[in-house]
Protein backbone atom coordinates (compact mmCIF):
# COMPACT_ATOMS: atom_id res chain seq x y z
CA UNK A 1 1.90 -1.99 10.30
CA UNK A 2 3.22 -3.84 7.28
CA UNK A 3 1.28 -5.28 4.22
CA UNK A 4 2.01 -8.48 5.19
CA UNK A 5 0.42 -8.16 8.66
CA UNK A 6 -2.87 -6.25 6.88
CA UNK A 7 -2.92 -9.60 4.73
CA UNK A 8 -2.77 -12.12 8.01
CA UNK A 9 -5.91 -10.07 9.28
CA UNK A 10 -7.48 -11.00 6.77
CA UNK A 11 -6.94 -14.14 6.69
CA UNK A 12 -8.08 -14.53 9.78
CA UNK A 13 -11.00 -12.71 9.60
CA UNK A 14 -12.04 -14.91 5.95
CA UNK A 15 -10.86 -18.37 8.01
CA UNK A 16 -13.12 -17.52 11.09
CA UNK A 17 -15.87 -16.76 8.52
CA UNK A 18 -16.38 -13.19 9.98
CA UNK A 19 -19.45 -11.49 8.12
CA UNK A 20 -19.89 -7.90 6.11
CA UNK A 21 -20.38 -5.99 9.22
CA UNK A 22 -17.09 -7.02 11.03
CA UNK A 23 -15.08 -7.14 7.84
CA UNK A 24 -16.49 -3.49 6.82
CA UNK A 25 -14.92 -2.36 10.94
CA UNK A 26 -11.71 -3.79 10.09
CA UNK A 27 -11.88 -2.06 6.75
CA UNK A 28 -12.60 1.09 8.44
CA UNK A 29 -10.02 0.65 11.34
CA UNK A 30 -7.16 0.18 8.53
CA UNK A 31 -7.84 2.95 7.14
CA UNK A 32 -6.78 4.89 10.21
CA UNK A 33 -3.87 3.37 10.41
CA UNK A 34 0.04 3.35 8.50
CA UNK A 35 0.41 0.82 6.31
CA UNK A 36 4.05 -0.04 4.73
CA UNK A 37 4.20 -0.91 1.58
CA UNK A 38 5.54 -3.28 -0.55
CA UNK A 39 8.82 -1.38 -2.70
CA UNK A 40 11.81 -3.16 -4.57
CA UNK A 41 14.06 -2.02 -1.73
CA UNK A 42 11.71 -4.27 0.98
CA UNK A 43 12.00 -6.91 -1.64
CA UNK A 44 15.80 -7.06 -1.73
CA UNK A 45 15.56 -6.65 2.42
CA UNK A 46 13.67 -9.83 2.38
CA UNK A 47 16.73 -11.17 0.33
CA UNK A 48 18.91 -10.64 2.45
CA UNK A 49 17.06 -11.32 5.90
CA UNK A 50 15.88 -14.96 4.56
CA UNK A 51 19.32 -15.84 3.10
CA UNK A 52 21.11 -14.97 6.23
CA UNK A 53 18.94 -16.31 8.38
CA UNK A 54 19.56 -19.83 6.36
CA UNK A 55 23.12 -19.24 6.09
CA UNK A 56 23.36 -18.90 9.79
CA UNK A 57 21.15 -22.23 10.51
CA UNK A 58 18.08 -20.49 11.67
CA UNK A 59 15.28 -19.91 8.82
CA UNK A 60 12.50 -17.67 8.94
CA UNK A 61 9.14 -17.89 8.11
CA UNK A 62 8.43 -15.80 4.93
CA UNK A 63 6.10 -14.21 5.99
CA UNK A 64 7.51 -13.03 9.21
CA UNK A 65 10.76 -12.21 6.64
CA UNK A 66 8.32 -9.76 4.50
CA UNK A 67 7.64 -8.04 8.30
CA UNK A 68 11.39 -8.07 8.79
CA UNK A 69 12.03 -6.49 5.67
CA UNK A 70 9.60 -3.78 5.91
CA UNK A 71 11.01 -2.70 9.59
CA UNK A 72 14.57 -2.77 8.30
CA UNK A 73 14.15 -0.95 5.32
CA UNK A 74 12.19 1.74 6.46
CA UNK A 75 14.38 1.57 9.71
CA UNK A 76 11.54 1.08 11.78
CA UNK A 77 11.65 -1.45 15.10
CA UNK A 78 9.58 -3.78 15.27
CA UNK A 79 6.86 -4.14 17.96
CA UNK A 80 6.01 -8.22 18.14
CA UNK A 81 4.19 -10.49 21.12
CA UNK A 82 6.68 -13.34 18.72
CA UNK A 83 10.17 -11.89 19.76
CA UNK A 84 11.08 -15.63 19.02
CA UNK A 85 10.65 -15.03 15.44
CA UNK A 86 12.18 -11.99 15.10
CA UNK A 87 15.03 -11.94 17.58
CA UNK A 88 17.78 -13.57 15.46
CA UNK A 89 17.51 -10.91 12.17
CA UNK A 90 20.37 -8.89 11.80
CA UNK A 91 19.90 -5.72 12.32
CA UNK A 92 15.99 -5.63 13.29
CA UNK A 93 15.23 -3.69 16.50
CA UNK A 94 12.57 -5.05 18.43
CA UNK A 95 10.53 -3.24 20.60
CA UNK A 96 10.10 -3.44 23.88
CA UNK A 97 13.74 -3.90 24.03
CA UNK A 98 14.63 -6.77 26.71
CA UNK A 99 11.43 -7.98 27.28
CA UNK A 100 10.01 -11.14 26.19
């Protein structure tokens, strides 16, 4: 799981107003699993992924970028129910391959 994607829970849990006991599980269940960090080489990733993505007329979402960059430069594939978002960035593998 990347940074980014630890951030989006929670904002989700803070928008749907989720209380101590909930946030305190998710806590706990993060803590169990990977988390990918945020390194100069995933910030020059996200470089390239967002300015080829423009170049090529189809612009990604930054934050969906950060997830990009994380997968690529840890040469990880990327497991996504958003294929959509994803399926355009050079060099990403997506996981399950062929299915959307």
């Amino acid at each position: 799981m990347t940074f980014v994607t630890v951030g989006e829970f929670f904002k989700g849990a803070f928008k749907r107003g989720w209380g101590a006991k909930r946030m305190d599980a998710l806590e706990a269940w993060l803590r169990t699993v990977v988390v990918l960090p945020y390194t100069g080489e995933v910030s020059r990733a996200w470089g390239r992924v967002c300015s080829v993505c423009e170049v090529n007329g189809y612009p990604i979402a930054p934050n969906d970028a950060w997830i990009a960059a994380c997968c690529l430069s840890h040469d990880l594939p990327l497991m996504t129910l958003n294929r959509r978002h994803f399926e355009r960035v050079e060099g990403l593998r997506l996981v399950p391959e062929g299915r959307d």
